[in-house]
PDB file of N, CA and C in Angstrom:
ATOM      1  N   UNK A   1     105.852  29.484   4.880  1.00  0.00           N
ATOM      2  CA  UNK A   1     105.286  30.555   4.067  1.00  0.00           C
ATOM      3  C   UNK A   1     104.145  31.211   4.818  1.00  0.00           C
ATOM      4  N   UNK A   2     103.927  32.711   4.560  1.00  0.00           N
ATOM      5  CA  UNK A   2     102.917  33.226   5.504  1.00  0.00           C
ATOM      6  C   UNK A   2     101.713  32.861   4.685  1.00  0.00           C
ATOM      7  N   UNK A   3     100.609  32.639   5.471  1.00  0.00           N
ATOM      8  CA  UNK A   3      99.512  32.494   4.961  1.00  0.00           C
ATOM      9  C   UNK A   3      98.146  33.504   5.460  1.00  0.00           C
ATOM     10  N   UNK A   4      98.259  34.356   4.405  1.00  0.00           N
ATOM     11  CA  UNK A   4      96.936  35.601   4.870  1.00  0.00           C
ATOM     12  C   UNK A   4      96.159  35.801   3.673  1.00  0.00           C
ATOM     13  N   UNK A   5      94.815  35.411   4.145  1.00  0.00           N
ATOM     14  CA  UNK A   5      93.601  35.195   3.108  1.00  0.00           C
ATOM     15  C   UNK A   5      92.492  35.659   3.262  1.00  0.00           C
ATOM     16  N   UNK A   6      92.271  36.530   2.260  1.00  0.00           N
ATOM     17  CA  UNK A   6      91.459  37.721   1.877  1.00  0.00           C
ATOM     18  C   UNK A   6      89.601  37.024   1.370  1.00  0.00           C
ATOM     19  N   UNK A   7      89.206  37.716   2.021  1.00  0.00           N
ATOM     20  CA  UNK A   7      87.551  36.912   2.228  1.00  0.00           C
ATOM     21  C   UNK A   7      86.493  38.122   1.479  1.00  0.00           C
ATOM     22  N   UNK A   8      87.334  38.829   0.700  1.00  0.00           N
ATOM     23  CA  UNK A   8      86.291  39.454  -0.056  1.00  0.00           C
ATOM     24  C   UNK A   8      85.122  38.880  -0.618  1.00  0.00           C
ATOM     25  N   UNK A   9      85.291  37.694  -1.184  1.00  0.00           N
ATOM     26  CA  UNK A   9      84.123  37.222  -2.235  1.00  0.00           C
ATOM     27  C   UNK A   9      83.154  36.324  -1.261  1.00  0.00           C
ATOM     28  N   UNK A  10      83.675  36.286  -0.130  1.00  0.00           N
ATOM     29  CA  UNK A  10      82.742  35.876   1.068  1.00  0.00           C
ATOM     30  C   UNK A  10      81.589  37.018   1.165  1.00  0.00           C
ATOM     31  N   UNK A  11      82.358  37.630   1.890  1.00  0.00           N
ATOM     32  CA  UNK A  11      81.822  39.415   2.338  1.00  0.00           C
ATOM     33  C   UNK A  11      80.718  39.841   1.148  1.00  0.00           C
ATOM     34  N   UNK A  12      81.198  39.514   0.116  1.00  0.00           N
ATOM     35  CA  UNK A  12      80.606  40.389  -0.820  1.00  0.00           C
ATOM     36  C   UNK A  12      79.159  39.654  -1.028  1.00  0.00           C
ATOM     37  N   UNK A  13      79.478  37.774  -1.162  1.00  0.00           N
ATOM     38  CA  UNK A  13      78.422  36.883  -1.273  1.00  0.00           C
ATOM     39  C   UNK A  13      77.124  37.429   0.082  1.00  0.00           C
ATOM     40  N   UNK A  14      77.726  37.333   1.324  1.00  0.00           N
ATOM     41  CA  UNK A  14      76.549  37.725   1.766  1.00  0.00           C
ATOM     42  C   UNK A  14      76.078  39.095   1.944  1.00  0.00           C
ATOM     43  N   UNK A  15      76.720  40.142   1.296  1.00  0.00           N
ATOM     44  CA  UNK A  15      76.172  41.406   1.086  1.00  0.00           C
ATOM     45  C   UNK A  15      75.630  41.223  -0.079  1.00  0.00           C
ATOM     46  N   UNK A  16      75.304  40.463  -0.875  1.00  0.00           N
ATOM     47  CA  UNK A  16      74.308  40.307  -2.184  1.00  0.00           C
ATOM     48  C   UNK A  16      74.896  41.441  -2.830  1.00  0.00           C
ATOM     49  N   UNK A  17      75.872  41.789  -2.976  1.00  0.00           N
ATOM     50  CA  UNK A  17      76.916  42.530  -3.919  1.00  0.00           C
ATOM     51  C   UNK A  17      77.628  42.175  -4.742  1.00  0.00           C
ATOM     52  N   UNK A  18      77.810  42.556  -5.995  1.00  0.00           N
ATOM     53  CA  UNK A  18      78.568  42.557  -7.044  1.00  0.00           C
ATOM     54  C   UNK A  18      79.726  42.893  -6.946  1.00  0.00           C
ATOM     55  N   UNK A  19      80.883  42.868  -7.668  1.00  0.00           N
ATOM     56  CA  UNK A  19      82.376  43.591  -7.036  1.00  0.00           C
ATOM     57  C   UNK A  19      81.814  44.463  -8.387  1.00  0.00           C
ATOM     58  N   UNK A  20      81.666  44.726  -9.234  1.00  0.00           N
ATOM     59  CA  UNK A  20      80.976  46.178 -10.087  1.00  0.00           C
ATOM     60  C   UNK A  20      80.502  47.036  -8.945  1.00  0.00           C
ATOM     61  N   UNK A  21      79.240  46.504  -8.477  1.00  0.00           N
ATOM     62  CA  UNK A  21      78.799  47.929  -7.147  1.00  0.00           C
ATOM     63  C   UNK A  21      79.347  48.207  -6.686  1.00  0.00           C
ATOM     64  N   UNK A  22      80.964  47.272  -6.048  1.00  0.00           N
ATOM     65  CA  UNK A  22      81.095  47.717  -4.909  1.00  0.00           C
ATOM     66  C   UNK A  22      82.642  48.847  -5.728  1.00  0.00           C
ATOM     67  N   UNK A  23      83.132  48.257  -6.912  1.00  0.00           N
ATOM     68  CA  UNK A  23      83.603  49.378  -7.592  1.00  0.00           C
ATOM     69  C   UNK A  23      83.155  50.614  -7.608  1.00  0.00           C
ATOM     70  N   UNK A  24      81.994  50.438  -8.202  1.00  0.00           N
ATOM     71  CA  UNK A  24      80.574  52.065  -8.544  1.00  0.00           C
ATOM     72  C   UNK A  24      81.177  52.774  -7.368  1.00  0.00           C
ATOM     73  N   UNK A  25      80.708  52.082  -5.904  1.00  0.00           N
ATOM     74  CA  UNK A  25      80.524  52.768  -4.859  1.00  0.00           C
ATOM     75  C   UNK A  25      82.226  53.464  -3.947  1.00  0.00           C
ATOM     76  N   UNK A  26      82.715  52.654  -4.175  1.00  0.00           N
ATOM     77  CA  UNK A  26      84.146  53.119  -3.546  1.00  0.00           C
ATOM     78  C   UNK A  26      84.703  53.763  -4.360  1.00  0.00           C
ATOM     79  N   UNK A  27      85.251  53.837  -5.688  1.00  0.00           N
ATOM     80  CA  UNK A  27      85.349  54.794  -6.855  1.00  0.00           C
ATOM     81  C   UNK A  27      86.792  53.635  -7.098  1.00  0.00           C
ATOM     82  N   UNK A  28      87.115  52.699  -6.689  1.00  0.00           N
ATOM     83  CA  UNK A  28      88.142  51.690  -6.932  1.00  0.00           C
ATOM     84  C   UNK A  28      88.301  51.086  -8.641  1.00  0.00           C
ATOM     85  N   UNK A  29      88.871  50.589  -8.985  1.00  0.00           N
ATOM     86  CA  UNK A  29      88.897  50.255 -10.037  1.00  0.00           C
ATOM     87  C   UNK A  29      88.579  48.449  -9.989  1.00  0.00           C
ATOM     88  N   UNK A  30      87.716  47.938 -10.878  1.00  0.00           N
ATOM     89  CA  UNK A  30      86.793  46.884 -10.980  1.00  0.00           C
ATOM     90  C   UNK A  30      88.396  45.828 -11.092  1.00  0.00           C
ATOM     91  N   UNK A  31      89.661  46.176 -11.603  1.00  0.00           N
ATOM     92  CA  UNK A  31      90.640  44.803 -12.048  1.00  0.00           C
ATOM     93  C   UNK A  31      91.124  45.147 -10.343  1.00  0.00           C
ATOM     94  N   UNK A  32      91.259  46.255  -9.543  1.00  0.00           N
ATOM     95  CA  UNK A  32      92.098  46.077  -8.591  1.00  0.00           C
ATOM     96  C   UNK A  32      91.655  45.334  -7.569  1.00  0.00           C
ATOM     97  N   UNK A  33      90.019  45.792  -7.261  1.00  0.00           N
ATOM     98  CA  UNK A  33      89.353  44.671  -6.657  1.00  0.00           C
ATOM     99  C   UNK A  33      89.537  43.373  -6.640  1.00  0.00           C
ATOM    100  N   UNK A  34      89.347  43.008  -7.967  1.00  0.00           N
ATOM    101  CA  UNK A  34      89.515  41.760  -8.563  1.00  0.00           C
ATOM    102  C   UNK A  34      90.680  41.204  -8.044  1.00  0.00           C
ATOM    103  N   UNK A  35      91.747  41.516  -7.920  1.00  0.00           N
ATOM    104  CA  UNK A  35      92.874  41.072  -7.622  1.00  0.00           C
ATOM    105  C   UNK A  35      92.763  41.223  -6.130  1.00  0.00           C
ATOM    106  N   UNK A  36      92.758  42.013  -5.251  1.00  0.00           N
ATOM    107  CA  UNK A  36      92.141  41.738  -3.885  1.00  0.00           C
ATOM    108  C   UNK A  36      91.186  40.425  -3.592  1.00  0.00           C
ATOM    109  N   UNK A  37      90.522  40.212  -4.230  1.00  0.00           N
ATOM    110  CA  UNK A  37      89.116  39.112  -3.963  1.00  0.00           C
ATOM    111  C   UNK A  37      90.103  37.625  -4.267  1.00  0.00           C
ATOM    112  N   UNK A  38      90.959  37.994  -5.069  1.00  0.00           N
ATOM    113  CA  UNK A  38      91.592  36.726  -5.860  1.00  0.00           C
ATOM    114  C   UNK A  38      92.968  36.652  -4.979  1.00  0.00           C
ATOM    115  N   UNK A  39      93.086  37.434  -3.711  1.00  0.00           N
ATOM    116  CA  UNK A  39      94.418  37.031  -3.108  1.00  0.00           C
ATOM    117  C   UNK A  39      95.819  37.407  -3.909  1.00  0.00           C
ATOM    118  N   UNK A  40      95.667  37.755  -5.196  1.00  0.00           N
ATOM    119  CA  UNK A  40      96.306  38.153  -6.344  1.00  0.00           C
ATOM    120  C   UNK A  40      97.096  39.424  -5.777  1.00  0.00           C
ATOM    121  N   UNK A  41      96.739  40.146  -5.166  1.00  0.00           N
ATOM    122  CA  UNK A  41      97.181  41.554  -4.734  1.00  0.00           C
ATOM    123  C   UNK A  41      98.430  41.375  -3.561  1.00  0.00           C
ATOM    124  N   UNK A  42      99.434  42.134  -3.886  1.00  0.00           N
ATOM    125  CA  UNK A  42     100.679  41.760  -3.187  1.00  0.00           C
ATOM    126  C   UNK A  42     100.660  42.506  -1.921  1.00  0.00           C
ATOM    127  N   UNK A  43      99.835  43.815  -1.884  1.00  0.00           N
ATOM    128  CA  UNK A  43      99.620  44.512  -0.810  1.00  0.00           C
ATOM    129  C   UNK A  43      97.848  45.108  -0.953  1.00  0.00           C
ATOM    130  N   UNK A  44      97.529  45.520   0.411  1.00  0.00           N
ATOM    131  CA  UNK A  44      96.463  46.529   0.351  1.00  0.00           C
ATOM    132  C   UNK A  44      96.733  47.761   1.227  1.00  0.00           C
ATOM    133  N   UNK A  45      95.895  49.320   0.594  1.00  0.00           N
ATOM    134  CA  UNK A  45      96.352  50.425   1.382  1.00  0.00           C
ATOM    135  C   UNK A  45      95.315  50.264   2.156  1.00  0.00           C
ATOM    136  N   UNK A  46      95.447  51.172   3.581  1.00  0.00           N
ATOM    137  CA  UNK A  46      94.604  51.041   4.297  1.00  0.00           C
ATOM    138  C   UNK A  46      93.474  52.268   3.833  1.00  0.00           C
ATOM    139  N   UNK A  47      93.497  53.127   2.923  1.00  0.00           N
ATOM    140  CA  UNK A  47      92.661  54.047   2.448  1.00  0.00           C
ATOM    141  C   UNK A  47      91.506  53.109   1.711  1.00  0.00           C
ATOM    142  N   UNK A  48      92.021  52.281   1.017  1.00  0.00           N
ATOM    143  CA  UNK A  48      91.507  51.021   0.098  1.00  0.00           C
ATOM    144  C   UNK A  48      90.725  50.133   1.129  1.00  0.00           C
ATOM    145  N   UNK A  49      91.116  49.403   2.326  1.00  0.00           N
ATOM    146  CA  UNK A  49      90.756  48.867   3.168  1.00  0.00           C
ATOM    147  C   UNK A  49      89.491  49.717   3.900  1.00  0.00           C
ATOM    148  N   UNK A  50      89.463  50.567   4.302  1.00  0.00           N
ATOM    149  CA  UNK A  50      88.733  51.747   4.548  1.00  0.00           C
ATOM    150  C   UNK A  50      87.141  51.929   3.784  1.00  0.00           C
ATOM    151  N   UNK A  51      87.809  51.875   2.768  1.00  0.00           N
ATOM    152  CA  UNK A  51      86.687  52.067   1.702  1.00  0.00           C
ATOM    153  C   UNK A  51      85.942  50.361   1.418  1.00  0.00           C
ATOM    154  N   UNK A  52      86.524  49.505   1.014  1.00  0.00           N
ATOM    155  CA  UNK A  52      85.953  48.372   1.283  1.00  0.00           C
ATOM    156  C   UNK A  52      84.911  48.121   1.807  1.00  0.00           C
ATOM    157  N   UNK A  53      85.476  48.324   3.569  1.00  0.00           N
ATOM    158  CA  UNK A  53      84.492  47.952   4.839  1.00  0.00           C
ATOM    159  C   UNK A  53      83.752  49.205   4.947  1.00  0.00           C
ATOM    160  N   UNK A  54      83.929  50.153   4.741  1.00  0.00           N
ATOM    161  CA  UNK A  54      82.484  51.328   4.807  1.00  0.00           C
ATOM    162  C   UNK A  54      81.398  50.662   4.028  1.00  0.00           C
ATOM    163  N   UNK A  55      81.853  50.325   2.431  1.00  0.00           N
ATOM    164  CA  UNK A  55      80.592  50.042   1.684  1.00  0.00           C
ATOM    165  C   UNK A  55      80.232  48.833   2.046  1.00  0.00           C
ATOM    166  N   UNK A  56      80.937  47.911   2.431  1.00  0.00           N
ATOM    167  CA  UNK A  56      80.484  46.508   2.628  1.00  0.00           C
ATOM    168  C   UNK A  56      79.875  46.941   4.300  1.00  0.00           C
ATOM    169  N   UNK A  57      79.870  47.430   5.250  1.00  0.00           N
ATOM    170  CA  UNK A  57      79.558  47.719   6.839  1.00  0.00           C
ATOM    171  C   UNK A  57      80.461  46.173   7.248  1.00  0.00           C
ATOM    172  N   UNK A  58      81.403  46.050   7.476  1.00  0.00           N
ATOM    173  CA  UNK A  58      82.729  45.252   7.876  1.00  0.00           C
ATOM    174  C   UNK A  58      83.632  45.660   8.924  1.00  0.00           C
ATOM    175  N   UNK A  59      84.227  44.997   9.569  1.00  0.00           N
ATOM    176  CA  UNK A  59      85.605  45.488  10.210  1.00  0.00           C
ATOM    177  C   UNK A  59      86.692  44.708   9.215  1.00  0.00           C
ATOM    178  N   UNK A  60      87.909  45.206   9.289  1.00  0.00           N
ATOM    179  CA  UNK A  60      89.176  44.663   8.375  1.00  0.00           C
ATOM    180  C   UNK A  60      89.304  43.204   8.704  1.00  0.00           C
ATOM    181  N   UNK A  61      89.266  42.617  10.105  1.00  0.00           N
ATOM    182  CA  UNK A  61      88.837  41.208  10.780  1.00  0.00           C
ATOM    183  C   UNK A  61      88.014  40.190   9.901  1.00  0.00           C
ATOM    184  N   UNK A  62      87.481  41.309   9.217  1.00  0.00           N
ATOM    185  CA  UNK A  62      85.827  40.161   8.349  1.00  0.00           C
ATOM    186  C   UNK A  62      86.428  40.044   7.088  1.00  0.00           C
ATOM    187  N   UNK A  63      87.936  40.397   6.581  1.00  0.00           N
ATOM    188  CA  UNK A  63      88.031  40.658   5.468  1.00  0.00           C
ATOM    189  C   UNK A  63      89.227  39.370   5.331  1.00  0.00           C
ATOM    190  N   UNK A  64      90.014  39.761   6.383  1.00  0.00           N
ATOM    191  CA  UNK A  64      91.465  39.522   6.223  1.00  0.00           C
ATOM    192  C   UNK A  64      91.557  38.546   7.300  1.00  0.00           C
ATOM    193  N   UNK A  65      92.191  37.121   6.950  1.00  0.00           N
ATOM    194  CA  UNK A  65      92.247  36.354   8.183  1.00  0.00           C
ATOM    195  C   UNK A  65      93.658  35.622   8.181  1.00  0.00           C
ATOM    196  N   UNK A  66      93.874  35.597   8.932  1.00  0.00           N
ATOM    197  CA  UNK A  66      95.653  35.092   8.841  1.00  0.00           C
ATOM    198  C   UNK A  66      95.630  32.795   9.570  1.00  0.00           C
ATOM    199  N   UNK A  67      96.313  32.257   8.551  1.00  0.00           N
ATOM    200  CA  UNK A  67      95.887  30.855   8.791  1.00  0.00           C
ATOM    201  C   UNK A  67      97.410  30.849   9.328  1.00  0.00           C
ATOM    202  N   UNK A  68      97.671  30.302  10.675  1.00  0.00           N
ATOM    203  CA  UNK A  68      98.510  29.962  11.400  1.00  0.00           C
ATOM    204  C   UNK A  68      99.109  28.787  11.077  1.00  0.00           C
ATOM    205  N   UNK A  69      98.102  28.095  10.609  1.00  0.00           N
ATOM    206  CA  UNK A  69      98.693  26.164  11.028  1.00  0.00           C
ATOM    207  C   UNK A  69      98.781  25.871   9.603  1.00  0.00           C
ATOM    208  N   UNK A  70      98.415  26.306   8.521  1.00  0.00           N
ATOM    209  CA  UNK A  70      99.271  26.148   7.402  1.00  0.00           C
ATOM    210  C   UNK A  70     101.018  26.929   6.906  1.00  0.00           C
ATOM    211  N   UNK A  71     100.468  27.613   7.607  1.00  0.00           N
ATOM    212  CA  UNK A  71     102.020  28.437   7.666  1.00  0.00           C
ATOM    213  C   UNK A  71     102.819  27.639   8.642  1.00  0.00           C
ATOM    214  N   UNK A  72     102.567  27.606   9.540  1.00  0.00           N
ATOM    215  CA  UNK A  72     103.310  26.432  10.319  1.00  0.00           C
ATOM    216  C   UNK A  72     103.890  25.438   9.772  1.00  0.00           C
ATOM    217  N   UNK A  73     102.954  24.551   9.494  1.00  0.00           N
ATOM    218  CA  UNK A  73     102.850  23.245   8.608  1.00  0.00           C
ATOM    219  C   UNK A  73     103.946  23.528   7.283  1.00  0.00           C
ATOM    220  N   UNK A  74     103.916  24.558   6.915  1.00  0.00           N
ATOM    221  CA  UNK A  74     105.046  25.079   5.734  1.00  0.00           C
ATOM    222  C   UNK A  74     106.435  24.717   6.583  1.00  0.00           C
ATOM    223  N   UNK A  75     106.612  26.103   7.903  1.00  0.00           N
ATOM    224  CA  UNK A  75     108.027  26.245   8.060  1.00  0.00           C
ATOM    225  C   UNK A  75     108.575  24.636   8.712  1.00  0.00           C
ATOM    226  N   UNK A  76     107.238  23.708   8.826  1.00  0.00           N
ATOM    227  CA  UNK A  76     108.371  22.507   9.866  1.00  0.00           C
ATOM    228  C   UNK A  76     108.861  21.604   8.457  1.00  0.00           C
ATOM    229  N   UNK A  77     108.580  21.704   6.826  1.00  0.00           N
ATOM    230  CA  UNK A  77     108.885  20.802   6.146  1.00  0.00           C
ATOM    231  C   UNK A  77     110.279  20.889   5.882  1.00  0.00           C
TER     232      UNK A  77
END
């Protein structure tokens, strides 16, 4: 199984940000976030991605990290 895990509520913890502000500020909607932060989200646009890391000052790298060796560990069972 692929394993790619979304570090919003990292990002956000040490930007002393709320996911409300960071709604306010990107004009995003507070449940879609939510579901981004929660891995919940089946895709992200890169317009969305965009907006994220502007308000947070991020690269997509700081957001999104892909775990190799659990995915691995999946396909050898």
């Amino acid at each position: 199984m692929e394993e790619v895990n979304i570090k919003l509520d990292v990002m956000l913890a040490m930007r002393k940000m709320r996911l409300k502000t960071l709604a306010e500020l990107t004009g995003l909607s507070e449940q879609n976030l939510s579901l981004i932060k929660t891995g919940k989200a089946k895709g992200i646009r890169f317009s969305t991605l965009y907006l994220i890391c502007k308000h947070l000052n991020c690269q997509p790298g700081d957001l999104i990290e892909c775990n190799f060796e659990e995915a691995d560990e999946d396909n050898n069972k």
